[in-house]
N, C-alpha and C. Protein backbone atom coordinates (compact mmCIF):
# COMPACT_ATOMS: atom_id res chain seq x y z
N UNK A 1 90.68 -36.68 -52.55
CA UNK A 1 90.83 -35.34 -53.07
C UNK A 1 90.47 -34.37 -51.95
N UNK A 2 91.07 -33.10 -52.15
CA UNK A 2 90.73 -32.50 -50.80
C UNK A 2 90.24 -31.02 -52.19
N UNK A 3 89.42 -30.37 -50.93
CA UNK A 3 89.15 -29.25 -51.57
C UNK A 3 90.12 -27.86 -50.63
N UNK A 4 90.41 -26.76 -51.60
CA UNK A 4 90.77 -25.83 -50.88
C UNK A 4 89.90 -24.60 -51.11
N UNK A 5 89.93 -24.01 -49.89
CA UNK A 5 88.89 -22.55 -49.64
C UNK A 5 89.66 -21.32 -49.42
N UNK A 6 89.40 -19.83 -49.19
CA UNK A 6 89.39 -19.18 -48.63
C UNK A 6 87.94 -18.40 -48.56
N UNK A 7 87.76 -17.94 -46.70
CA UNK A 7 86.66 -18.03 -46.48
C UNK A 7 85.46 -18.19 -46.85
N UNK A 8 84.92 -18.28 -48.09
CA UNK A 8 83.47 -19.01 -48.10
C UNK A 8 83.27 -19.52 -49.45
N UNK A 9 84.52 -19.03 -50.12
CA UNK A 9 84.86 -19.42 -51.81
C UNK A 9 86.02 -20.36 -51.78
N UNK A 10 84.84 -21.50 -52.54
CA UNK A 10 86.25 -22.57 -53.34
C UNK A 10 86.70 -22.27 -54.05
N UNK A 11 88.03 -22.44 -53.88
CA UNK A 11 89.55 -22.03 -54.84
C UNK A 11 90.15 -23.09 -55.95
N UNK A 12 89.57 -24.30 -55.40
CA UNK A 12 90.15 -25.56 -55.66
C UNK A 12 90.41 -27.11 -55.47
N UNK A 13 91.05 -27.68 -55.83
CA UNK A 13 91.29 -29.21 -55.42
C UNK A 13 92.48 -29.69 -55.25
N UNK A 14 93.07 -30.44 -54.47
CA UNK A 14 94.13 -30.83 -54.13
C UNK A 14 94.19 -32.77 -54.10
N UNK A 15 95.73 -33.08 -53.91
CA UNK A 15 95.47 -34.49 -53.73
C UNK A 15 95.54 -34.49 -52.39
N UNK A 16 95.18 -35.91 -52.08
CA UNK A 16 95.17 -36.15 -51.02
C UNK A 16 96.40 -35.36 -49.86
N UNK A 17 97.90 -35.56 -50.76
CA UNK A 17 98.71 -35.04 -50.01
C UNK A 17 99.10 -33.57 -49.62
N UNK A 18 98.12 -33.17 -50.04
CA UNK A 18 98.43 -31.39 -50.32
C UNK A 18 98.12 -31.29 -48.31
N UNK A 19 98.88 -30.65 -48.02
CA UNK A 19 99.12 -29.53 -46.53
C UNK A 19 99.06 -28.39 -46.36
N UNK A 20 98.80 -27.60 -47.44
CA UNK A 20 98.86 -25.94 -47.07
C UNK A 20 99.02 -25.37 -47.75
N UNK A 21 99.33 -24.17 -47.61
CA UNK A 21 99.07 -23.55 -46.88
C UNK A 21 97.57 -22.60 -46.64
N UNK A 22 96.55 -23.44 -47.91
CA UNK A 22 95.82 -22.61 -47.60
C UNK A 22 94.89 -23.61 -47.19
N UNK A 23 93.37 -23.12 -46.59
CA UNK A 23 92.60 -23.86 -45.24
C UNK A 23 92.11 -25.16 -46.48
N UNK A 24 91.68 -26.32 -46.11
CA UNK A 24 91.10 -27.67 -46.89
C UNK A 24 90.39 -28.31 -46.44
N UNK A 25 89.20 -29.40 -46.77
CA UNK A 25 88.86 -30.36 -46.28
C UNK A 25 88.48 -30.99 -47.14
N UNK A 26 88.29 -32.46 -47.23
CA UNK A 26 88.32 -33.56 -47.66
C UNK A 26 86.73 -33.56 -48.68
N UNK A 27 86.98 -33.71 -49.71
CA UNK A 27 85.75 -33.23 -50.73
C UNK A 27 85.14 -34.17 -50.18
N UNK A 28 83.56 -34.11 -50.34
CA UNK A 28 82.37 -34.90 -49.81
C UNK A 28 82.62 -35.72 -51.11
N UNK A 29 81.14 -36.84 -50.78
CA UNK A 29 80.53 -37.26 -51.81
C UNK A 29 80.03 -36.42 -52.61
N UNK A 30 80.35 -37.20 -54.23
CA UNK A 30 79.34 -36.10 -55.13
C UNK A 30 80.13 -35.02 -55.75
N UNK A 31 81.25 -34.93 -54.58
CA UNK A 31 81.97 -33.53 -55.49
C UNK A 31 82.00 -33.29 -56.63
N UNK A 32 81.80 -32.23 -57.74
CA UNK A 32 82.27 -32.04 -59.31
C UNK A 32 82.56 -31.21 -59.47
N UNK A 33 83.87 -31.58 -59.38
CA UNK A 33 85.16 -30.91 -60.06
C UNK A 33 84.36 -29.72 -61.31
N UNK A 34 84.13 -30.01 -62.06
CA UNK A 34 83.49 -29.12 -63.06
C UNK A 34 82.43 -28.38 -62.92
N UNK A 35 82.17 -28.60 -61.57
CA UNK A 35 81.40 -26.99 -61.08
C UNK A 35 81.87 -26.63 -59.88
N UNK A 36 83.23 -26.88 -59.78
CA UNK A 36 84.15 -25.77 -58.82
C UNK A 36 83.78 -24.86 -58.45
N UNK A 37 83.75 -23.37 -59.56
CA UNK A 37 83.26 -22.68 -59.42
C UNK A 37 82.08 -21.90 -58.86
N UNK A 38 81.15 -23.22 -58.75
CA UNK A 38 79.75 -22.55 -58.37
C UNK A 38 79.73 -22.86 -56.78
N UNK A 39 80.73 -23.88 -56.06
CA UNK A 39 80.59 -24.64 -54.83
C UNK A 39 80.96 -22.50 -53.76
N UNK A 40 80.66 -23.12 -53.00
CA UNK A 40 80.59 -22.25 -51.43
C UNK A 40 81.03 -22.58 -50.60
N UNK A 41 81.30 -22.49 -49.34
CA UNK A 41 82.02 -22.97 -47.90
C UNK A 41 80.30 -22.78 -46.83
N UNK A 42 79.68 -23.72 -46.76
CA UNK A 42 78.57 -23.73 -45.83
C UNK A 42 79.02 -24.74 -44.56
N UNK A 43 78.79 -24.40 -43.11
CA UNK A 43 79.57 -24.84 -42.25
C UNK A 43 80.74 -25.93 -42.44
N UNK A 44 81.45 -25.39 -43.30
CA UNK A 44 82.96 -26.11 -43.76
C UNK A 44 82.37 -27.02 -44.23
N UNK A 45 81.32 -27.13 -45.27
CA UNK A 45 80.94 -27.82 -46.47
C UNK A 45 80.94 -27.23 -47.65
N UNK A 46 81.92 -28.02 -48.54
CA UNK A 46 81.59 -27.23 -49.59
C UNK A 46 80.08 -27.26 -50.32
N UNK A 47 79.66 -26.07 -50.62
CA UNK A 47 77.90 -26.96 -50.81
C UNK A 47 77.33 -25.93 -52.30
N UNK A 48 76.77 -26.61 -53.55
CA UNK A 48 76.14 -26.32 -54.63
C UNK A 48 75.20 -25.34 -54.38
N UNK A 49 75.00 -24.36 -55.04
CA UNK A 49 73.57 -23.63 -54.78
C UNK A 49 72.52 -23.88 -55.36
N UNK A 50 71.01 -23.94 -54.22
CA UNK A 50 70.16 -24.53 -54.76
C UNK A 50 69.47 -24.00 -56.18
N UNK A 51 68.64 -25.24 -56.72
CA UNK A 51 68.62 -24.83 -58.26
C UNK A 51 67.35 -23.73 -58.46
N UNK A 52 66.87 -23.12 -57.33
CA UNK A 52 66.18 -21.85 -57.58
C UNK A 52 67.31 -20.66 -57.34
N UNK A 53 68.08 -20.96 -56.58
CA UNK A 53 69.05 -19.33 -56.38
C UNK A 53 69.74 -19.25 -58.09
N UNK A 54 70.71 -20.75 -58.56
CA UNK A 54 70.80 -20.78 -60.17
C UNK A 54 69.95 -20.30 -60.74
N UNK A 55 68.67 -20.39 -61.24
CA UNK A 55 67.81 -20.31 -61.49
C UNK A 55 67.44 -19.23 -61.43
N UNK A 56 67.58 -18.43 -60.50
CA UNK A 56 67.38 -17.14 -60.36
C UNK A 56 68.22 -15.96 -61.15
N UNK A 57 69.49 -16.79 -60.95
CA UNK A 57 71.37 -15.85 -61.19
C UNK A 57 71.09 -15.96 -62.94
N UNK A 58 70.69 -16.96 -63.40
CA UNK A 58 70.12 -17.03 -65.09
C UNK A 58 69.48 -16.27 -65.43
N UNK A 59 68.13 -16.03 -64.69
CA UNK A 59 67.22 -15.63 -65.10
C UNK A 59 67.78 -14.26 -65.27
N UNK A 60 68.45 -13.62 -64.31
CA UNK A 60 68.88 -12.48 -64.07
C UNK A 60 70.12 -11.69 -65.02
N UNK A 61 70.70 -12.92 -65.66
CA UNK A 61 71.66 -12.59 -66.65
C UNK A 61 71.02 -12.62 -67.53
N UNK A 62 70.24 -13.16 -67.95
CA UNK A 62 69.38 -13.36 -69.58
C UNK A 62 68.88 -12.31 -69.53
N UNK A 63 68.10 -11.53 -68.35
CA UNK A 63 67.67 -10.23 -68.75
C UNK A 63 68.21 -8.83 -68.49
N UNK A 64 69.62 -9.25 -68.44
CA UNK A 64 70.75 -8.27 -68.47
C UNK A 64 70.88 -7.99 -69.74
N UNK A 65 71.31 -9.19 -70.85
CA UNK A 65 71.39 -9.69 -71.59
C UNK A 65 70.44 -8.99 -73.07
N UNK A 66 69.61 -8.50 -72.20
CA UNK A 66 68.65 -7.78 -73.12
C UNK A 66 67.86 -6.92 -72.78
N UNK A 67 68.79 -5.87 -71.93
CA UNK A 67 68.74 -4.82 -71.43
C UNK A 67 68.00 -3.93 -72.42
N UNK A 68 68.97 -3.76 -73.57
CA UNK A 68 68.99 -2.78 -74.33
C UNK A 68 67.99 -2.78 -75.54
N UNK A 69 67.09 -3.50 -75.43
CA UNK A 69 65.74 -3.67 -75.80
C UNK A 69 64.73 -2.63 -75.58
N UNK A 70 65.20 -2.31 -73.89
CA UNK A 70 64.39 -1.14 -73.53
C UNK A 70 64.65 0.29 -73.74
N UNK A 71 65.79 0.14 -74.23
CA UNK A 71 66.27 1.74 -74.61
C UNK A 71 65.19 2.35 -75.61
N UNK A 72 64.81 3.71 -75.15
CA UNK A 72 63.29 4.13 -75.85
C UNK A 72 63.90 3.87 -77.47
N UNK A 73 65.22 4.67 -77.82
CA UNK A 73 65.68 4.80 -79.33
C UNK A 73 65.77 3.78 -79.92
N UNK A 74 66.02 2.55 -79.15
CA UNK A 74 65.61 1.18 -79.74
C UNK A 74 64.16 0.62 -80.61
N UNK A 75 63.48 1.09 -79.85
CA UNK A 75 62.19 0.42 -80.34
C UNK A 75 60.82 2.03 -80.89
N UNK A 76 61.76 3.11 -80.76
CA UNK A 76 61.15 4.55 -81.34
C UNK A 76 60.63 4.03 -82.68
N UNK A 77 59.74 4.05 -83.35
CA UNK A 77 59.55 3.75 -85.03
C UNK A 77 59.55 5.24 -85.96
N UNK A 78 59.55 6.43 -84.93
CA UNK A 78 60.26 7.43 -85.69
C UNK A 78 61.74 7.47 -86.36
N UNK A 79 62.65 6.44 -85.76
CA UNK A 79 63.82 6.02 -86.09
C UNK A 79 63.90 5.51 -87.59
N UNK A 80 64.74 5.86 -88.05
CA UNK A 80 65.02 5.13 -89.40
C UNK A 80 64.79 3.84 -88.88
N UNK A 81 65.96 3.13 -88.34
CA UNK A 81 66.38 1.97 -87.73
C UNK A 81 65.70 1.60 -86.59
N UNK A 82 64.82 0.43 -86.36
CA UNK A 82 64.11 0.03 -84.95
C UNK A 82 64.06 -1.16 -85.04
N UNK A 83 64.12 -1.23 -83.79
CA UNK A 83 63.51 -3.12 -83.57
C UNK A 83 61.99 -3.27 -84.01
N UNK A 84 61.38 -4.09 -84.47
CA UNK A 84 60.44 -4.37 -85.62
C UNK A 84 59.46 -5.51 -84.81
N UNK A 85 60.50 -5.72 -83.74
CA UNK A 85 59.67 -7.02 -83.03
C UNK A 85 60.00 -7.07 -80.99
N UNK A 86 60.19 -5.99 -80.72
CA UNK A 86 60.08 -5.45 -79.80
C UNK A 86 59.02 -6.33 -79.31
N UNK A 87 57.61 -6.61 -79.07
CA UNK A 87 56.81 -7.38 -78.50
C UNK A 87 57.63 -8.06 -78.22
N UNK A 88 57.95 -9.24 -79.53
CA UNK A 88 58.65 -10.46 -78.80
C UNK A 88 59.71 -10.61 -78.00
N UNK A 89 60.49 -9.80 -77.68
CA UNK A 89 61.16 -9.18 -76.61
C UNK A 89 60.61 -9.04 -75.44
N UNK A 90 59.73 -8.38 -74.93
CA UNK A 90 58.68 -7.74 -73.96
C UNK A 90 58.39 -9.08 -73.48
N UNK A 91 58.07 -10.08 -73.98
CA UNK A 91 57.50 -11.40 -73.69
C UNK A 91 58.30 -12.07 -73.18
N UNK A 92 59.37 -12.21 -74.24
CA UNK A 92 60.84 -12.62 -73.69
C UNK A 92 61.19 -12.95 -72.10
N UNK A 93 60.90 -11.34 -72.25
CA UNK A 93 61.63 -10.86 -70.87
C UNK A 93 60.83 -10.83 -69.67
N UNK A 94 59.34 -10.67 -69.91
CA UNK A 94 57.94 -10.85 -68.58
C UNK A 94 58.12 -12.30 -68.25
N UNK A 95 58.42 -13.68 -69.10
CA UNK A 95 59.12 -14.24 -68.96
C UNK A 95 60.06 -15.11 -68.16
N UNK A 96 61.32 -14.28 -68.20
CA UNK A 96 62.14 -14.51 -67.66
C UNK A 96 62.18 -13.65 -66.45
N UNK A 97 61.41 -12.46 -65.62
CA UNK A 97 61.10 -11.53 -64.80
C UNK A 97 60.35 -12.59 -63.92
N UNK A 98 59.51 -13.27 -64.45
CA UNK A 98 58.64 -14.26 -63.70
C UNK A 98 59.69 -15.35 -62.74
N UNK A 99 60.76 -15.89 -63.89
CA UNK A 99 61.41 -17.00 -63.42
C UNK A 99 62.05 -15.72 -62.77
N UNK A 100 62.44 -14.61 -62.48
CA UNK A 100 63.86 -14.48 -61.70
C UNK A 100 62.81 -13.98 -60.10
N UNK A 101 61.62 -13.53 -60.23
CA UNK A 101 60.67 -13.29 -59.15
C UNK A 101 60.49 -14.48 -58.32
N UNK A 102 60.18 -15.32 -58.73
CA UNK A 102 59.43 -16.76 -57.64
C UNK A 102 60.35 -17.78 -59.21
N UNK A 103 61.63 -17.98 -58.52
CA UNK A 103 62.53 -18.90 -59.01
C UNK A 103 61.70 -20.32 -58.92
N UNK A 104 62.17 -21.31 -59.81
CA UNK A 104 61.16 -22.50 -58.91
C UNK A 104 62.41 -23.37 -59.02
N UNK A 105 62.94 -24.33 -57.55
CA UNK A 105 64.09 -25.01 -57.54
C UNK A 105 63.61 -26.05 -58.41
N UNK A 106 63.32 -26.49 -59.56
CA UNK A 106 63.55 -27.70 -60.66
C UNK A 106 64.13 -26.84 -61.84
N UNK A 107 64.41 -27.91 -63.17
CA UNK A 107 64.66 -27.63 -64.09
C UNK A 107 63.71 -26.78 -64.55
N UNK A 108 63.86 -25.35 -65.08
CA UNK A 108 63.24 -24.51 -66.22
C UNK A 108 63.81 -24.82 -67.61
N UNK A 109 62.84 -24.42 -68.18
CA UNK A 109 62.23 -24.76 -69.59
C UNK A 109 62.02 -23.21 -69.80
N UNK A 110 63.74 -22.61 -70.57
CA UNK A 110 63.89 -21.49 -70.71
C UNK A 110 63.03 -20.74 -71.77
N UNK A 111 62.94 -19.52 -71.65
CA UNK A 111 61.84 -19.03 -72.94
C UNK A 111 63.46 -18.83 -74.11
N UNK A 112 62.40 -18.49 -75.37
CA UNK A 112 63.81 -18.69 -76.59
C UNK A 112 63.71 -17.06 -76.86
N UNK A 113 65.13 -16.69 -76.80
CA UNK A 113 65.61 -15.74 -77.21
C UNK A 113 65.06 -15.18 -78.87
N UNK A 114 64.35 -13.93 -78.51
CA UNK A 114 63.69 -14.14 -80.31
C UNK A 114 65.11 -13.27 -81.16
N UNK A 115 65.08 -13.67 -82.26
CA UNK A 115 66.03 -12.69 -82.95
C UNK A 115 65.95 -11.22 -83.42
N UNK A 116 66.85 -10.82 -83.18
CA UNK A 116 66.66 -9.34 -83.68
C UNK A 116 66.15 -8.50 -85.04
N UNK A 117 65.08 -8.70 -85.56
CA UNK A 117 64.53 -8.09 -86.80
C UNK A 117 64.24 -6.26 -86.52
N UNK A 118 65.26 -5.48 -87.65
CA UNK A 118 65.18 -4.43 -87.78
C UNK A 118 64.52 -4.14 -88.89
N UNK A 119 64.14 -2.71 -88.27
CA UNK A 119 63.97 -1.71 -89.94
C UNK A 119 64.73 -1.38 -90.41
N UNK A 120 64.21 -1.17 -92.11
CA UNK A 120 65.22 -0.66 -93.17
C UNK A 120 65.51 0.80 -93.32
């Protein structure tokens, strides 16, 4: 199997017989296909990113993810309508601020998303 690039992003996979036109080299060991997407071009290796930079790119979406937690009108209790559990949010997210600060390259043991309980 060959892989194909343009400059530092994998595009793809080819068979053996593929020629061109765009740049290739011969997938390493290990290759998976099913994380295409995440591979890179490191001195014309295609190469995984380590599991703290992942780790990091998670952490960093999860607390995208719950951005809007912090919006003051969110969690105002002058509001008719508020989040009711705002703490558990706050925690949530100190959290996941921790993992996206000093990533640690092993498996994390994600915190759980609490559910959204409003006022009536």
């Amino acid at each position: 199997m060959k892989v194909i690039y343009e400059n530092t992003k994998v595009i793809g996979t080819a068979t053996d017989a593929y020629d061109g036109p765009n740049s290739w080299v011969i997938a390493p060991d290990g290759f998976d296909v099913n994380k295409l997407d995440q591979y890179t071009m490191v001195d014309g290796v295609p190469t995984l990113p380590s599991l703290s930079v992942t780790n990091k790119a998670q952490a960093m979406s999860l607390l995208a993810a719950t951005d809007w937690t912090e919006v003051p009108s969110v969690t105002n209790t002058a509001n008719q309508h508020h989040l009711i559990n705002a703490a558990d949010f706050v925690a949530y997210r100190i959290a996941l601020r921790a993992i996206a600060v000093n990533p640690p390259n092993t498996v994390v043991s994600w915190p759980t998303l609490p559910i959204e309980q409003w006022s009536n």
